[in-house]
C-alpha atoms as a PDB file:
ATOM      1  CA  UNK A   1       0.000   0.000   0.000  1.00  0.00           C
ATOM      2  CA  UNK A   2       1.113   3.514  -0.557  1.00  0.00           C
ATOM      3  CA  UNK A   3       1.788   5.834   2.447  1.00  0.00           C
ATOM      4  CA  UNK A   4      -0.367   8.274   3.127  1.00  0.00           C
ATOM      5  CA  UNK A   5       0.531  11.290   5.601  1.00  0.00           C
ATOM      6  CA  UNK A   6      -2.718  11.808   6.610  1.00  0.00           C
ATOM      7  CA  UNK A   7      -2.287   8.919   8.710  1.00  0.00           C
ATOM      8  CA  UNK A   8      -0.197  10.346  11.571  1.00  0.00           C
ATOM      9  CA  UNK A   9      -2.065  13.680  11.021  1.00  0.00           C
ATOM     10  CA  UNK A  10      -3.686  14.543  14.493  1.00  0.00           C
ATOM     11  CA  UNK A  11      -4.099  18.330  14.144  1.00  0.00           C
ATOM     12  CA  UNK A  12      -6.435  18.804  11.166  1.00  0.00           C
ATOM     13  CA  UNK A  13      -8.802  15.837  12.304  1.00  0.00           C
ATOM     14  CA  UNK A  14     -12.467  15.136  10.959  1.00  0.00           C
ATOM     15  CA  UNK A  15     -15.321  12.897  11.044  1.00  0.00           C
ATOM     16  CA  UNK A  16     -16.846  10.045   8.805  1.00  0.00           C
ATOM     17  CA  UNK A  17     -19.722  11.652   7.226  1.00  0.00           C
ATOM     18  CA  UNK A  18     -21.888  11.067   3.675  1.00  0.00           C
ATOM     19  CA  UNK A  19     -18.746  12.497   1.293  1.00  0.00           C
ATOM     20  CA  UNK A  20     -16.265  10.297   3.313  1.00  0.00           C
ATOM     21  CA  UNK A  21     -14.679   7.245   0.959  1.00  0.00           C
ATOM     22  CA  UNK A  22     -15.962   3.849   2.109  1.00  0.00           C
ATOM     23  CA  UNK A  23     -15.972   0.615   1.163  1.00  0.00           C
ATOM     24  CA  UNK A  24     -19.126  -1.459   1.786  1.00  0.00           C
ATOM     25  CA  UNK A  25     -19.185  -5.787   1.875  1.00  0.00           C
ATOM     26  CA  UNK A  26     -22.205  -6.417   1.602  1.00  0.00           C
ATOM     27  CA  UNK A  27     -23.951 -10.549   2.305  1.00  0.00           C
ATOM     28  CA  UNK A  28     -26.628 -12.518   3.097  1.00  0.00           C
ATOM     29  CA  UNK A  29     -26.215 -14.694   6.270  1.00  0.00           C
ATOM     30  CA  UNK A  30     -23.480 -17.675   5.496  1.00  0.00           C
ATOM     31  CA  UNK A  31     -21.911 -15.893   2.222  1.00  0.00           C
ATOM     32  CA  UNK A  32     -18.745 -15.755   3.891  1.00  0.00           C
ATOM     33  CA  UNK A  33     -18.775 -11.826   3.749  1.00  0.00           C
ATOM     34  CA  UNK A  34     -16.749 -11.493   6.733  1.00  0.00           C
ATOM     35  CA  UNK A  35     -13.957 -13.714   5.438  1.00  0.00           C
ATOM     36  CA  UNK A  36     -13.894 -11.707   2.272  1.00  0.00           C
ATOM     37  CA  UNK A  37     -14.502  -8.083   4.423  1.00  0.00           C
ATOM     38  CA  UNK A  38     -11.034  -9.300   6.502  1.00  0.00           C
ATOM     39  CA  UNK A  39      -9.683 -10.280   2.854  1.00  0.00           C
ATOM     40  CA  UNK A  40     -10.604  -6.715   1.765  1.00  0.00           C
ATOM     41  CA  UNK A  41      -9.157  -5.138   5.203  1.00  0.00           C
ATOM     42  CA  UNK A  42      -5.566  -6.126   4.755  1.00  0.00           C
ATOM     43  CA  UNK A  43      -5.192  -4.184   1.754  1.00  0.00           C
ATOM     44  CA  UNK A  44      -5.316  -0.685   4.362  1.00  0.00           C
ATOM     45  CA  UNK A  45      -3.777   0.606   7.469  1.00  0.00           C
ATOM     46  CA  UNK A  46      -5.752   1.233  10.460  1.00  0.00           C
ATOM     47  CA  UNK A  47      -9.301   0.821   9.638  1.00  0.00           C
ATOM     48  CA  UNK A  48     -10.754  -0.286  13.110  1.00  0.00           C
ATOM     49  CA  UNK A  49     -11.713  -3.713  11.854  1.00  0.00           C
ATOM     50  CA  UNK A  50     -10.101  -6.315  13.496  1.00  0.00           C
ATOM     51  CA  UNK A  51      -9.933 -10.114  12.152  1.00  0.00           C
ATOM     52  CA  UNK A  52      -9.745 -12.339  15.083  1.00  0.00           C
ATOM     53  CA  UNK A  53      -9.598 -15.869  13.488  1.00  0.00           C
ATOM     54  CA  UNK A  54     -11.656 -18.445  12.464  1.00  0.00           C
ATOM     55  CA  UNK A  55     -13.714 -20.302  15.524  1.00  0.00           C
ATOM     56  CA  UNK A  56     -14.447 -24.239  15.847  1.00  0.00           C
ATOM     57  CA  UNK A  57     -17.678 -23.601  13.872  1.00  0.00           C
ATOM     58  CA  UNK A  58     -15.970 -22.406  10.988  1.00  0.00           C
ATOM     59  CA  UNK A  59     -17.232 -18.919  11.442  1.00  0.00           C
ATOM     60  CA  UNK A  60     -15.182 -15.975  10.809  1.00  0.00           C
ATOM     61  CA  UNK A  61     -14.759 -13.627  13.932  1.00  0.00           C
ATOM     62  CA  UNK A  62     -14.922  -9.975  12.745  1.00  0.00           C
ATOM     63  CA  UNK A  63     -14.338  -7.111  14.703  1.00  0.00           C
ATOM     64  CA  UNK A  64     -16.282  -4.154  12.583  1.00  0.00           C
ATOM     65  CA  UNK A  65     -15.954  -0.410  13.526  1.00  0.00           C
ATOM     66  CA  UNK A  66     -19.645  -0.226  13.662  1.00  0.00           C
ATOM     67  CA  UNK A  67     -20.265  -2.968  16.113  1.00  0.00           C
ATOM     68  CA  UNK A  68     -22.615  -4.258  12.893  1.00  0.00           C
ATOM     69  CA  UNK A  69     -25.329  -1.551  13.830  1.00  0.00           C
ATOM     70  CA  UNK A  70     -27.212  -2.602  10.914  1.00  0.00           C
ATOM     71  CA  UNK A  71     -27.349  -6.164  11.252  1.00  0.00           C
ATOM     72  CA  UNK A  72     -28.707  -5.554  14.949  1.00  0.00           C
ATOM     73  CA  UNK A  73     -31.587  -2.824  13.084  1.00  0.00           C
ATOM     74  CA  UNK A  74     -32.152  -5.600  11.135  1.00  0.00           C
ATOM     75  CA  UNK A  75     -32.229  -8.611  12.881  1.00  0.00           C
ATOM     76  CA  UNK A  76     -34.407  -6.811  15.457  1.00  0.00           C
ATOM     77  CA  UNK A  77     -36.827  -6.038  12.853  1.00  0.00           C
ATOM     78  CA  UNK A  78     -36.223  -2.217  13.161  1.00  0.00           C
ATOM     79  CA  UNK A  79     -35.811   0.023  10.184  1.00  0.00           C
ATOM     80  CA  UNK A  80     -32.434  -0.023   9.194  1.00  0.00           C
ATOM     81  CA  UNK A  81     -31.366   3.381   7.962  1.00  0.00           C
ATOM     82  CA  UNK A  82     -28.539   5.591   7.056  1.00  0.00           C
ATOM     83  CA  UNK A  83     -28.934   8.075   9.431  1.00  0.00           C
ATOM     84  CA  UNK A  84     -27.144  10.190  11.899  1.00  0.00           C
ATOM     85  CA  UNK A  85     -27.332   7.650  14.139  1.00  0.00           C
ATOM     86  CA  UNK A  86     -25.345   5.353  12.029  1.00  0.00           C
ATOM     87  CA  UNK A  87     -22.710   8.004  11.704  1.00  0.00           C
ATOM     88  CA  UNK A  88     -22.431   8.446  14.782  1.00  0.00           C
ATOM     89  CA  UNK A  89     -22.230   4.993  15.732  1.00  0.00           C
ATOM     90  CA  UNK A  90     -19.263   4.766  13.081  1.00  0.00           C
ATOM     91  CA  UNK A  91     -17.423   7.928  14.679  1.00  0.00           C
ATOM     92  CA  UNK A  92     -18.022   6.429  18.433  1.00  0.00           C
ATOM     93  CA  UNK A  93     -16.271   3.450  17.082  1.00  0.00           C
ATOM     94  CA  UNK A  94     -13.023   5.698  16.250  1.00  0.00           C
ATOM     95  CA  UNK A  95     -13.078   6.943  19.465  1.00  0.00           C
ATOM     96  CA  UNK A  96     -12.907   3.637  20.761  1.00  0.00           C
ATOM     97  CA  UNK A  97      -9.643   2.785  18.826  1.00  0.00           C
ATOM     98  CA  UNK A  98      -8.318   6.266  20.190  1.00  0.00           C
ATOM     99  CA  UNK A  99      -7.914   7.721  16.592  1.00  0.00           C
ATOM    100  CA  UNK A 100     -10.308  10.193  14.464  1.00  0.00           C
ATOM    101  CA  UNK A 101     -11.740   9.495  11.033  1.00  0.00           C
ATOM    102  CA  UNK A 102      -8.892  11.433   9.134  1.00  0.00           C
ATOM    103  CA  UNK A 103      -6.571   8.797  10.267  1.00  0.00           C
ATOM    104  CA  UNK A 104      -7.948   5.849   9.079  1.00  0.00           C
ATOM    105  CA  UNK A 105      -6.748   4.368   5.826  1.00  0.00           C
ATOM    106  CA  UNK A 106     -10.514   2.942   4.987  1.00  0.00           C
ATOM    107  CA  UNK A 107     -13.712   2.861   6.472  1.00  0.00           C
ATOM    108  CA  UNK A 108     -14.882  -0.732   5.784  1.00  0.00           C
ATOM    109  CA  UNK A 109     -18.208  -1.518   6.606  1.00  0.00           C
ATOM    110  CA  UNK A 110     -18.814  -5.285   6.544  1.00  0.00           C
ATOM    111  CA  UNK A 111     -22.570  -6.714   7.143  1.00  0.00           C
ATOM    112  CA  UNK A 112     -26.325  -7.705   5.337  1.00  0.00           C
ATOM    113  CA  UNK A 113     -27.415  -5.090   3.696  1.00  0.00           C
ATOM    114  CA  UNK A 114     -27.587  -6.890   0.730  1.00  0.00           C
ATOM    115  CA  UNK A 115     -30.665  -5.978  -0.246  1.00  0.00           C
ATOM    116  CA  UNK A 116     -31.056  -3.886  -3.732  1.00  0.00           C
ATOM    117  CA  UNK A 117     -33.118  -1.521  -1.860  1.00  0.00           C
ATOM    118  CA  UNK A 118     -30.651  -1.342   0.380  1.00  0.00           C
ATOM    119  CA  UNK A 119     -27.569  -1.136  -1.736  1.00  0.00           C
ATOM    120  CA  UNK A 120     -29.440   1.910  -3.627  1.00  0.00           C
ATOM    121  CA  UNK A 121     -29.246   3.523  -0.100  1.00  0.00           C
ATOM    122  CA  UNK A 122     -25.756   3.171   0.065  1.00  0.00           C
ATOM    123  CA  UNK A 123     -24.643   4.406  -3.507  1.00  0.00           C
ATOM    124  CA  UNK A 124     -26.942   7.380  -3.161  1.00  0.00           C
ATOM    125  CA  UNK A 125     -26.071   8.760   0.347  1.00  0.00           C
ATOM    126  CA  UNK A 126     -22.583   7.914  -0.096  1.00  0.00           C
ATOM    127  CA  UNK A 127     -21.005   9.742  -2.779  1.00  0.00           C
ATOM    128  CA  UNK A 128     -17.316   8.058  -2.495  1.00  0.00           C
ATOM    129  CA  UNK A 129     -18.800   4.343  -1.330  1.00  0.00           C
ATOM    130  CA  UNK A 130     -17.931   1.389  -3.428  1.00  0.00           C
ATOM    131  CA  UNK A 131     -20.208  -1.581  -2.562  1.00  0.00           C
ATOM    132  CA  UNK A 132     -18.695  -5.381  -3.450  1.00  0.00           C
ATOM    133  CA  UNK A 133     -22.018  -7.620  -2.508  1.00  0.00           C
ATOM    134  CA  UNK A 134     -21.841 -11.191  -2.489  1.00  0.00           C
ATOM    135  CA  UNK A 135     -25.370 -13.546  -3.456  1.00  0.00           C
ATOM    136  CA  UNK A 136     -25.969 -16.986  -4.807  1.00  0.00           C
ATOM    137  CA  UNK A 137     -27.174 -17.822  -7.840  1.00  0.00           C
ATOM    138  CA  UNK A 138     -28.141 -20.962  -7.702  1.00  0.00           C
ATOM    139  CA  UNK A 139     -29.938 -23.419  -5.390  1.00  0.00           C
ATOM    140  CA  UNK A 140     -27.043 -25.114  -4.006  1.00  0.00           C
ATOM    141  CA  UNK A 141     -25.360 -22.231  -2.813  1.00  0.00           C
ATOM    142  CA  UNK A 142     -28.272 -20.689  -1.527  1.00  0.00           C
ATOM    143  CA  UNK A 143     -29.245 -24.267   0.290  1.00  0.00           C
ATOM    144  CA  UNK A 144     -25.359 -24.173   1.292  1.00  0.00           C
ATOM    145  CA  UNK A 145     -25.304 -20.066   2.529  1.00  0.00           C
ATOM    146  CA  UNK A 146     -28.763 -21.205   4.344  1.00  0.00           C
ATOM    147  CA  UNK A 147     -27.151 -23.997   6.360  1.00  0.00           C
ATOM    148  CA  UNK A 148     -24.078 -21.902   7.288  1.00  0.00           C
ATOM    149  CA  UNK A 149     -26.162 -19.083   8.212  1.00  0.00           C
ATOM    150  CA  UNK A 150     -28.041 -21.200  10.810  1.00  0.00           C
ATOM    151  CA  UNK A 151     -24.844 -23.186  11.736  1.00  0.00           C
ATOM    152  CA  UNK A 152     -22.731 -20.162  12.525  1.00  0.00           C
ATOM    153  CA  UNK A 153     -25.509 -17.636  13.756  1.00  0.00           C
ATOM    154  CA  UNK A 154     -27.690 -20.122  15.627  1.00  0.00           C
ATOM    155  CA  UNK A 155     -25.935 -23.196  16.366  1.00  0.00           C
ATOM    156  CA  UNK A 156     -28.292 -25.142  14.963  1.00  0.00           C
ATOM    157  CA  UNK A 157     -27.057 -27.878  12.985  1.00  0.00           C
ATOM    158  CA  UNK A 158     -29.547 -29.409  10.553  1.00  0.00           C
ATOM    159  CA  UNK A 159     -29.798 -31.993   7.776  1.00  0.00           C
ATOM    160  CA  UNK A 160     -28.811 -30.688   4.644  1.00  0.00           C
ATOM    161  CA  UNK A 161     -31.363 -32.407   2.682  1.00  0.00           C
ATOM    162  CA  UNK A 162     -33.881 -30.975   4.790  1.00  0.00           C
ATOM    163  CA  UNK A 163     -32.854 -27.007   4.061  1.00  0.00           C
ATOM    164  CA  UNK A 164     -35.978 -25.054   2.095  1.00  0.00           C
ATOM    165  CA  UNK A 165     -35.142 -22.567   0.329  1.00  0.00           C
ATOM    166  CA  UNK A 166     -38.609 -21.923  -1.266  1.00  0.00           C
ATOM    167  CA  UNK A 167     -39.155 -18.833   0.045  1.00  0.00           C
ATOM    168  CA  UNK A 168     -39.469 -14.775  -0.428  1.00  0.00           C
ATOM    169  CA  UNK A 169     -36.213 -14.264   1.139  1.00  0.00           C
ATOM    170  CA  UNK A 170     -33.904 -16.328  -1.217  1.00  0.00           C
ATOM    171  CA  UNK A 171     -36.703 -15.569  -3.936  1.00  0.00           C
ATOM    172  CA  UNK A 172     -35.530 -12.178  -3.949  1.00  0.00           C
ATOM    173  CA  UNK A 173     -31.947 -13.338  -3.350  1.00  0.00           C
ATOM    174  CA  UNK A 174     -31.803 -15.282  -6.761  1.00  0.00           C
ATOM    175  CA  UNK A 175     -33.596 -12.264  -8.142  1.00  0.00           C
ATOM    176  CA  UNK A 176     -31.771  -9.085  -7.272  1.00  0.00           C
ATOM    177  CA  UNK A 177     -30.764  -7.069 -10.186  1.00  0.00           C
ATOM    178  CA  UNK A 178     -29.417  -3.783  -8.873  1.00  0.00           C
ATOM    179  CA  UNK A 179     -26.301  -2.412 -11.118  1.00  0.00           C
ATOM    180  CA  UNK A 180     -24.229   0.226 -10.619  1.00  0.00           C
ATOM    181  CA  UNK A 181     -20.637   1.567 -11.828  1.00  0.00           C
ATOM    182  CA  UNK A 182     -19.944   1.574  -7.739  1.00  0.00           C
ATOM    183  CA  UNK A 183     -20.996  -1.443  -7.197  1.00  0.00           C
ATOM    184  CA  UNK A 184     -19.931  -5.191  -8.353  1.00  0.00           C
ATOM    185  CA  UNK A 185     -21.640  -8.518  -7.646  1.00  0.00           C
ATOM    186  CA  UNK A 186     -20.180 -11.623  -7.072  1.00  0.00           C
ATOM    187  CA  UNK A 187     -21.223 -15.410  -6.689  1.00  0.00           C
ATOM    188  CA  UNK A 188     -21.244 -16.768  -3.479  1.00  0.00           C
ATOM    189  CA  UNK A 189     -20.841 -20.086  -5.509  1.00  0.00           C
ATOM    190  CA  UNK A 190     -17.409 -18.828  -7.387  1.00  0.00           C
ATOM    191  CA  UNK A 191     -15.402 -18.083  -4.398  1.00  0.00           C
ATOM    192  CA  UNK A 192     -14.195 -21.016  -2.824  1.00  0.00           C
ATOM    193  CA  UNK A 193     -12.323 -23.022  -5.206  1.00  0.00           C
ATOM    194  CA  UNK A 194      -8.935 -21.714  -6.247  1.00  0.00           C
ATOM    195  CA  UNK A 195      -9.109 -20.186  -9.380  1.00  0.00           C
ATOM    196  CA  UNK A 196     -12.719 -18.741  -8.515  1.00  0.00           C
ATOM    197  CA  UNK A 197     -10.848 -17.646  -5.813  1.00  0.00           C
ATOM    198  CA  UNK A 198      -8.426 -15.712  -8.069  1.00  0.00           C
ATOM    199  CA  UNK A 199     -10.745 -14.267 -10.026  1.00  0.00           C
ATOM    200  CA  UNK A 200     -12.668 -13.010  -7.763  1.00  0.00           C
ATOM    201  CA  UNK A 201      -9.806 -11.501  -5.632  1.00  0.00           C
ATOM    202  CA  UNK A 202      -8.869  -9.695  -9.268  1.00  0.00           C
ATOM    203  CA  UNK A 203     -12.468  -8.498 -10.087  1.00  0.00           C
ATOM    204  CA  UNK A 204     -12.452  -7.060  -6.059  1.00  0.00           C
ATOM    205  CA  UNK A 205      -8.303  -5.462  -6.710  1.00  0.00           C
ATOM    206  CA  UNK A 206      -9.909  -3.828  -9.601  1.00  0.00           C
ATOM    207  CA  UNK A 207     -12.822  -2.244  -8.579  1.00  0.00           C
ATOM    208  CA  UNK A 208     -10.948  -0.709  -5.831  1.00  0.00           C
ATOM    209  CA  UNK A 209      -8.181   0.562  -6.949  1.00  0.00           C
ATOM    210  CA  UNK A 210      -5.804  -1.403  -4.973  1.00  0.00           C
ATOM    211  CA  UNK A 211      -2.446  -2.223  -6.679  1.00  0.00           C
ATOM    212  CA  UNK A 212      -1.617  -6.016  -5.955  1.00  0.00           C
ATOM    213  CA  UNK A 213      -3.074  -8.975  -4.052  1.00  0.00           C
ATOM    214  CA  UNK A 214      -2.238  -9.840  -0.610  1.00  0.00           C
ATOM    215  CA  UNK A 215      -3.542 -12.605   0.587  1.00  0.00           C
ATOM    216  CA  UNK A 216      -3.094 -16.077  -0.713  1.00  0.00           C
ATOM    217  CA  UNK A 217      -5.843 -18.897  -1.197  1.00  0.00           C
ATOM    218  CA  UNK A 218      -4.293 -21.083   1.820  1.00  0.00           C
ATOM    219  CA  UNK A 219      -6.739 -19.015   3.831  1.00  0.00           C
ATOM    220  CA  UNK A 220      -9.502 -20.369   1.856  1.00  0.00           C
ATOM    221  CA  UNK A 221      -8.603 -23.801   2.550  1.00  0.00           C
ATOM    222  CA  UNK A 222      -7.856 -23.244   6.641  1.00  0.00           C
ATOM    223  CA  UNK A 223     -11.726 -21.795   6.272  1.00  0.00           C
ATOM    224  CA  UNK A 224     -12.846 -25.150   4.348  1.00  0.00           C
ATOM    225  CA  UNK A 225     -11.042 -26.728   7.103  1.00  0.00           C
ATOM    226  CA  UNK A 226     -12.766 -25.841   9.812  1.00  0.00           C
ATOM    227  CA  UNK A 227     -16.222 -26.526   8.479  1.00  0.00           C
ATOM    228  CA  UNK A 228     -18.048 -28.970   9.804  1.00  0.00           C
ATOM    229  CA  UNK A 229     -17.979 -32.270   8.534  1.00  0.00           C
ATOM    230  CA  UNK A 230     -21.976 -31.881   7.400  1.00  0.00           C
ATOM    231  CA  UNK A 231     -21.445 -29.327   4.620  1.00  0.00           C
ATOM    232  CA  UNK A 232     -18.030 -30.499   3.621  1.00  0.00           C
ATOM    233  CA  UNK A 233     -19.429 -32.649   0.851  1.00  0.00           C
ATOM    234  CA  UNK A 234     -22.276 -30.015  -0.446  1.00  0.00           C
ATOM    235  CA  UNK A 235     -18.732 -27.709  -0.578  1.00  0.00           C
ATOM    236  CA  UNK A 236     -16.498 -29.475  -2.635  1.00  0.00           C
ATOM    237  CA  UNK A 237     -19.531 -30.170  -4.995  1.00  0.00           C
ATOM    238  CA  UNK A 238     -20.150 -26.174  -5.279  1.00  0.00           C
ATOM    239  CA  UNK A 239     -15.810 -26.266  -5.933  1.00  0.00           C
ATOM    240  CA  UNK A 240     -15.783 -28.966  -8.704  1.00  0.00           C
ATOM    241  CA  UNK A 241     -19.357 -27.104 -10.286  1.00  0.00           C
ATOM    242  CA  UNK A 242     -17.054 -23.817 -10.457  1.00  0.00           C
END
């Protein structure tokens, strides 16, 4: 990465607000979007999110800078908007690393809000965002991002065979549409294996600007690793399909 001097600036100091560069990741629930958030956070200094490992459940422990105030709105079945609340949630979370704003190298905001409706809130409140979103395409990723998301977020471990994904959520999952020159989509299902991998690390180096690739696919293989032995199978299918 190139140095910027801003970074040890603490005299002329400011706040994240709706002009401030961002960079949204943006998933449904077992897309692996904080795996590919941390991916995306290596490539800057100081940006308040903090990767923390991978747990016994396979699920990636993400530190964001906003505490994932959205997912919370959402999950709690509360509107979920870009207000002055969320900026200030963002800002508190500087404060918490002891640094302002002005002396972060990217504000990365990792979390669901997936959603096209959603996305269009993004790209038209944010002037400088750039959104990379992750969704399946296909039935067997969205059967395999459905068992993940209830693995990881509820501990529930089901039958595979039994996951329905006949439903309005993954309806409009399969469906979404949304383009815009600030935002690119990729498949949940073309990730994993290792040239999907590569090309999808090249398609994200790309859109952002960023002048090389950092990270290597071993990490994609220590995160196959510590899946559970369930999904394994339904996994390397979605690898050999892509």
């Amino acid at each position: 990465m190139l140095y910027k001097p801003e970074l040890r600036n603490f005299t002329d100091v400011s706040e994240f607000n709706y002009d401030s560069p961002c960079v949204w990741v943006v998933y449904p629930a077992g897309c692996g979007g904080d795996l590919w958030g941390s991916i995306v956070g290596h490539h800057y200094p100081r940006t308040g999110n903090h990767f923390l490992g991978i747990d016994t459940t396979g699920r990636v422990m993400l530190d964001t800078i906003d505490h994932k105030y959205l997912n919370i709105k959402i999950n709690n079945g509360e509107p979920a908007l870009l207000n002055q609340d969320f900026l200030n949630q963002i800002n508190a979370g500087y404060q918490t690393q002891n640094f302002p704003h002005s002396m972060s190298g990217q504000c990365i905001i990792v979390n669901h809000f997936w959603k096209d409706s959603y996305v269009r809130q993004i790209l038209s409140r944010f002037s400088a965002a750039k959104v990379v979103r992750i969704l399946p395409s296909t039935d067997l990723a969205c059967s395999i991002a459905k068992w993940l998301g209830q693995w990881k977020n509820s501990n529930t471990l089901i039958d595979f065979d039994s996951v329905n994904i006949k439903n309005a959520y993954y309806c409009e999952m399969l469906n979404s549409s949304y383009a815009h020159e600030r935002l690119i989509d990729l498949k949940f299902e073309e990730l994993w294996s290792e040239s999907g991998f590569e090309k999808s690390y090249d398609q994200i180096v790309q859109h952002l600007n960023l002048p090389y690739k950092l990270v290597r696919y071993d990490l994609i293989k220590f995160w196959f690793n510590c899946q559970h032995e369930t999904i394994k199978p339904h996994l390397n299918k979605l690898f050999e399909q892509h």
